[in-house]
Protein backbone atom coordinates (compact mmCIF):
# COMPACT_ATOMS: atom_id res chain seq x y z
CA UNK A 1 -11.96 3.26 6.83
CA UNK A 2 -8.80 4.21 8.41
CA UNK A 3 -6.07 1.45 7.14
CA UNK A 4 -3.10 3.17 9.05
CA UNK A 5 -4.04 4.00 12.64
CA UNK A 6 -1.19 5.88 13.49
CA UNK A 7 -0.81 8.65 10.34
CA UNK A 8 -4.87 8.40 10.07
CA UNK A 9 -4.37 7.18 6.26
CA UNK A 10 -7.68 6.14 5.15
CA UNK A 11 -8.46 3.37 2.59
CA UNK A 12 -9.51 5.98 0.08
CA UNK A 13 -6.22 7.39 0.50
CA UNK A 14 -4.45 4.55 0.11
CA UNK A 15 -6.12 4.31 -3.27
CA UNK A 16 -5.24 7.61 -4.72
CA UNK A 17 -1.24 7.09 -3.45
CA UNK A 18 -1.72 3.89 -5.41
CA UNK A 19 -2.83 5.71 -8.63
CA UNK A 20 -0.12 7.88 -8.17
CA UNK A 21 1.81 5.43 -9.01
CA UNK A 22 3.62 4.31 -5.18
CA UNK A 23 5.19 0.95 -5.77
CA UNK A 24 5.85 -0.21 -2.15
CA UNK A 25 4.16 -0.15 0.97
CA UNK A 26 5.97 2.72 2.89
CA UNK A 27 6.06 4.84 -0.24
CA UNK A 28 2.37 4.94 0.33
CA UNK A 29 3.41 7.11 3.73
CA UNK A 30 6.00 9.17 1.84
CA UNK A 31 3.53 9.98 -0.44
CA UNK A 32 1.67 11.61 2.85
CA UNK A 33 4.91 13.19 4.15
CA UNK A 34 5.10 10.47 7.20
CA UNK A 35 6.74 7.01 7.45
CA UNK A 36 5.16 3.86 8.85
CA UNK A 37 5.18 3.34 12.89
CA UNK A 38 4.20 0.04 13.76
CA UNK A 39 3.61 -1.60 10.66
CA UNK A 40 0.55 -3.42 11.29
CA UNK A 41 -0.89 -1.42 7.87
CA UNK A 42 1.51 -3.37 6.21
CA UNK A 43 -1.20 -5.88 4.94
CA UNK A 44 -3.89 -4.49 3.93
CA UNK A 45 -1.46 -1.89 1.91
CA UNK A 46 0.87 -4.68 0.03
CA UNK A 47 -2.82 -6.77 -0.62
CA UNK A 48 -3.88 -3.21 -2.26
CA UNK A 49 -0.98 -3.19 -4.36
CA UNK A 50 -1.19 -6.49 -5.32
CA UNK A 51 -4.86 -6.23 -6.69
CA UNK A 52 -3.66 -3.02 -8.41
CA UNK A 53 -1.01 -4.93 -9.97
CA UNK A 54 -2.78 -8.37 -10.98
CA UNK A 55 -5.98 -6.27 -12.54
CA UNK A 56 -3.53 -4.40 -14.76
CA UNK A 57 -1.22 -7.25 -15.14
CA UNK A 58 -3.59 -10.60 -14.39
CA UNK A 59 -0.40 -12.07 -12.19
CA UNK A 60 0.89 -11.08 -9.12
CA UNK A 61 4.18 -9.32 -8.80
CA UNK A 62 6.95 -11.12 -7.01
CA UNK A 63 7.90 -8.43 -5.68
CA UNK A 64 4.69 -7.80 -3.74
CA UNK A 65 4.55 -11.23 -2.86
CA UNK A 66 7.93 -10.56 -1.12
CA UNK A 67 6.78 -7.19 0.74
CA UNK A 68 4.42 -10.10 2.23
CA UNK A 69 6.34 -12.37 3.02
């Protein structure tokens, strides 16, 4: 499932940037060698990152919450 319409980054994708070790949202696009457009990715990406972050941590990051917010 494509998450990001406008660089065609896929869910799948989005998983293996993750792994990888991206911290924020629009790393996950410099990881692809493109940068966000219109942001509405922004979501789903930061709710990835937090369900990374609280199954390795069991809390969620402020941070993420922030990206959010």
């Amino acid at each position: 499932m494509y998450i990001c319409n406008c660089n065609g980054i896929t869910d799948k994708e989005v998983d293996t940037a993750l792994n990888a070790g991206v911290e924020r949202w629009d790393d996950v696009h410099a990881f692809y060698g493109c940068e966000p457009c219109c942001g509405q990715c922004q979501c789903e990406i930061v709710e990835a990152i937090v369900e990374r972050d609280s199954k390795s941590t069991g809390k969620i990051p402020a941070a993420a919450i922030a990206m959010a917010g």
